[in-house]
Protein backbone atom coordinates (compact mmCIF):
# COMPACT_ATOMS: atom_id res chain seq x y z
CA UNK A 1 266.60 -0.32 180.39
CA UNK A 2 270.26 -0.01 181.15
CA UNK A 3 272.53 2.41 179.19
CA UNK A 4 274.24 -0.19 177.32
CA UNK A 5 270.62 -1.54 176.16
CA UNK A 6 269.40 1.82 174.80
CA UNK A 7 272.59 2.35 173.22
CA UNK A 8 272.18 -0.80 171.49
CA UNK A 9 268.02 -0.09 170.26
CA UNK A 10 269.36 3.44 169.34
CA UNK A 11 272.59 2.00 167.06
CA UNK A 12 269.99 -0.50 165.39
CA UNK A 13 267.38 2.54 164.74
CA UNK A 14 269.82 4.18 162.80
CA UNK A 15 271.57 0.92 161.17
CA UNK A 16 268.88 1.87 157.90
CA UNK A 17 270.28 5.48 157.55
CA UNK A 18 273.66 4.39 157.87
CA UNK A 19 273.34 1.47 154.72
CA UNK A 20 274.12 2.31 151.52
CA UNK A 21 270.74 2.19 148.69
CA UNK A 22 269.83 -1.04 147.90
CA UNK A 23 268.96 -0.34 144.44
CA UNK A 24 270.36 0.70 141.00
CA UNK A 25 269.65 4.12 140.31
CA UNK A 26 271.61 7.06 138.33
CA UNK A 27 275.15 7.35 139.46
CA UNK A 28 275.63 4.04 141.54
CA UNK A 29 277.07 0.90 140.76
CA UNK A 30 275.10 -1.76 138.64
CA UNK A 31 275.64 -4.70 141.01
CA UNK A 32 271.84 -4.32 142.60
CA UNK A 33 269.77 -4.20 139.22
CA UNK A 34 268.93 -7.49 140.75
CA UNK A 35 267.58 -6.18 143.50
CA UNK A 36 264.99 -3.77 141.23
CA UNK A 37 264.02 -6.73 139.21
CA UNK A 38 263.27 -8.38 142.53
CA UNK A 39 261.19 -5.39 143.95
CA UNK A 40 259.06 -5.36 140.22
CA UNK A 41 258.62 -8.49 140.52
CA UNK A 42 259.47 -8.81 136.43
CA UNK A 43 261.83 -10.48 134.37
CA UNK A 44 265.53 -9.40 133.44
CA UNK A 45 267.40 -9.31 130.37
CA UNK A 46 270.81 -8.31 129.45
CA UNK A 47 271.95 -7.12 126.50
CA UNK A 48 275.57 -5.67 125.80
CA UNK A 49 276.48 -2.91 123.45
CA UNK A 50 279.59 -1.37 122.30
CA UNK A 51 280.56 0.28 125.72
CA UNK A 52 277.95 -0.84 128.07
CA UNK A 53 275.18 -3.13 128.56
CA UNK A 54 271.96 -2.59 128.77
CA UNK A 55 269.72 -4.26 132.08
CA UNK A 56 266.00 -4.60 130.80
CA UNK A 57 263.48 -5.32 133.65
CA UNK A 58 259.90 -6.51 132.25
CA UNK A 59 256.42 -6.68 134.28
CA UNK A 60 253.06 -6.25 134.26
CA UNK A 61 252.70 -3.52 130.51
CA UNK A 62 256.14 -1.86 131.99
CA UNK A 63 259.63 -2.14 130.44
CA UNK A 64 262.43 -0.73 132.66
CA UNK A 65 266.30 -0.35 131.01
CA UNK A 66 269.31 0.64 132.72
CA UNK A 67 272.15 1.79 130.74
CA UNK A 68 275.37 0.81 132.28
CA UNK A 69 279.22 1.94 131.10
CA UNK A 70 281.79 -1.15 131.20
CA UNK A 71 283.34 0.80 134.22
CA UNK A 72 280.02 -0.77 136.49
CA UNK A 73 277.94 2.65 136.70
CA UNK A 74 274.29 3.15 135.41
CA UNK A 75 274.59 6.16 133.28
CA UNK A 76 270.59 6.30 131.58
CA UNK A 77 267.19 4.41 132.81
CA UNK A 78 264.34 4.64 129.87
CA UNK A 79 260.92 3.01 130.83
CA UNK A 80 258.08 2.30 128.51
CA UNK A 81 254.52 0.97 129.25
CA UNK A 82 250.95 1.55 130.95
CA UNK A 83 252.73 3.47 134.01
CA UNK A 84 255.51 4.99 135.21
CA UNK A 85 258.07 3.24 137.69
CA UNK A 86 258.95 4.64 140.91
CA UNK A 87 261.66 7.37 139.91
CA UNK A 88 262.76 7.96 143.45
CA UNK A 89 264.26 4.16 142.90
CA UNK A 90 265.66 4.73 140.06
CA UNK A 91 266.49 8.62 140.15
CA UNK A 92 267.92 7.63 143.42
CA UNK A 93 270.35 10.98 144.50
CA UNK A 94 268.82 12.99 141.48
CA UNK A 95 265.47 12.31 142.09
CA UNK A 96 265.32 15.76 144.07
CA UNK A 97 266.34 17.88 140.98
CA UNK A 98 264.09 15.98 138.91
CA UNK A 99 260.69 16.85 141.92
CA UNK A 100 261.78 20.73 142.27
CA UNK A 101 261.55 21.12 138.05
CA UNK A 102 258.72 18.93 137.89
CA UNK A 103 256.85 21.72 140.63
CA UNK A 104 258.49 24.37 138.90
CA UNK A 105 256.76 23.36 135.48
CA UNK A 106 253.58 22.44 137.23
CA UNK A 107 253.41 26.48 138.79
CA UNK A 108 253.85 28.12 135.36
CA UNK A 109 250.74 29.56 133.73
CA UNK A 110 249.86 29.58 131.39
CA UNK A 111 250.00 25.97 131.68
CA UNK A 112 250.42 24.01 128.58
CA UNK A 113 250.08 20.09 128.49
CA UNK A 114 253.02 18.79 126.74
CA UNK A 115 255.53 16.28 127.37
CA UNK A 116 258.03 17.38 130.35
CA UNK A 117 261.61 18.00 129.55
CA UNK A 118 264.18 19.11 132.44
CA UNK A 119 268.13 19.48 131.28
CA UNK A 120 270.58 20.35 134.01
CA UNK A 121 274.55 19.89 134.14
CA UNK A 122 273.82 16.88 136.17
CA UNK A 123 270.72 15.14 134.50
CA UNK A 124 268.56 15.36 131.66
CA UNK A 125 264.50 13.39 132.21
CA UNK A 126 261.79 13.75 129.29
CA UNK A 127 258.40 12.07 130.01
CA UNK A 128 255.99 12.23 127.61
CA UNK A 129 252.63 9.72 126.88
CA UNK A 130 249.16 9.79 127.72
CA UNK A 131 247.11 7.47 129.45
CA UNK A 132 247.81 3.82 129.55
CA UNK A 133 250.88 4.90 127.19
CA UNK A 134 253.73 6.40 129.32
CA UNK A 135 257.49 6.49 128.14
CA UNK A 136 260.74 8.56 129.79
CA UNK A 137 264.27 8.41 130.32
CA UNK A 138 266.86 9.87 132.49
CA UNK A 139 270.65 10.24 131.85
CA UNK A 140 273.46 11.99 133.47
CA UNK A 141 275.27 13.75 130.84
CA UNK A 142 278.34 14.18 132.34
CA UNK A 143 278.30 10.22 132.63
CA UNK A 144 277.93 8.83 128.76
CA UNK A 145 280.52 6.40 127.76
CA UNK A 146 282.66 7.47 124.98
CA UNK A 147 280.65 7.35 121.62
CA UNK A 148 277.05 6.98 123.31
CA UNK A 149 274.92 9.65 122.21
CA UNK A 150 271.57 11.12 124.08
CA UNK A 151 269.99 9.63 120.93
CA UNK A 152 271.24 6.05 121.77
CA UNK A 153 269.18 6.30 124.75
CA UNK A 154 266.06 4.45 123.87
């Protein structure tokens, strides 16, 4: 293989890395909620509100939103249903915060079973449910349009 060609296999190994995500997640632009719908394989919705819209994404006993201010960003997700959605998707950046407090509240003892709450600067995620029954939501505080409260986060 001459330099040029492992150059060129090298430059398209690391083409991935160099992309931005693909997805909507917390923080980033709401231009790819298509591309979660498509990877769900469920049905969209859109609903506006006063401030921001709100992207629903229905499959299979699941109900994904994403919140999204009128300046394009997704601010909240909430899902609701028999499972929980893949949060690194739709954590995206914070989904690392959200893993360390998760071990964090696993390694206390005693341990208690009740819903899990984490509340940072950056992001605030509650799960709660039981089997069959699952419900959260994620929001970045620092990110709520003007007049949205946690509480409007449903």
């Amino acid at each position: 293989m001459t330099i040029v060609g492992a150059t060129a296999a090298f430059i398209v190994l690391l083409m991935p890395a160099m992309l931005p995500p693909l997805w909507a997640a917390l923080g980033e632009p709401a231009g790819t909620v298509e591309h979660d719908r498509v990877m769900m394989m469920g049905q969209r919705q859109s609903r506006s509100a006063q401030g921001y819209s709100i992207e629903s994404i229905t499959v299979a006993g699941m109900q994904v939103k994403e919140y999204v201010s009128s300046d394009g960003v997704i601010f909240a997700v909430v899902w609701k249903g028999t499972g929980v959605p893949d949060l690194r998707l739709l954590l995206g950046t914070y989904f690392d915060e959200y893993q360390t407090a998760l071990i964090e509240a696993r390694r206390r003892t005693p341990r208690v079973r009740r819903p899990f709450r984490m509340k940072s600067e950056r992001l605030v995620l509650e799960r709660a449910g039981h089997s069959r029954s699952l419900l959260g939501r994620a929001y970045l505080p620092t990110h709520l349009p003007a007049g949205v409260r946690p509480e409007d986060i449903q």
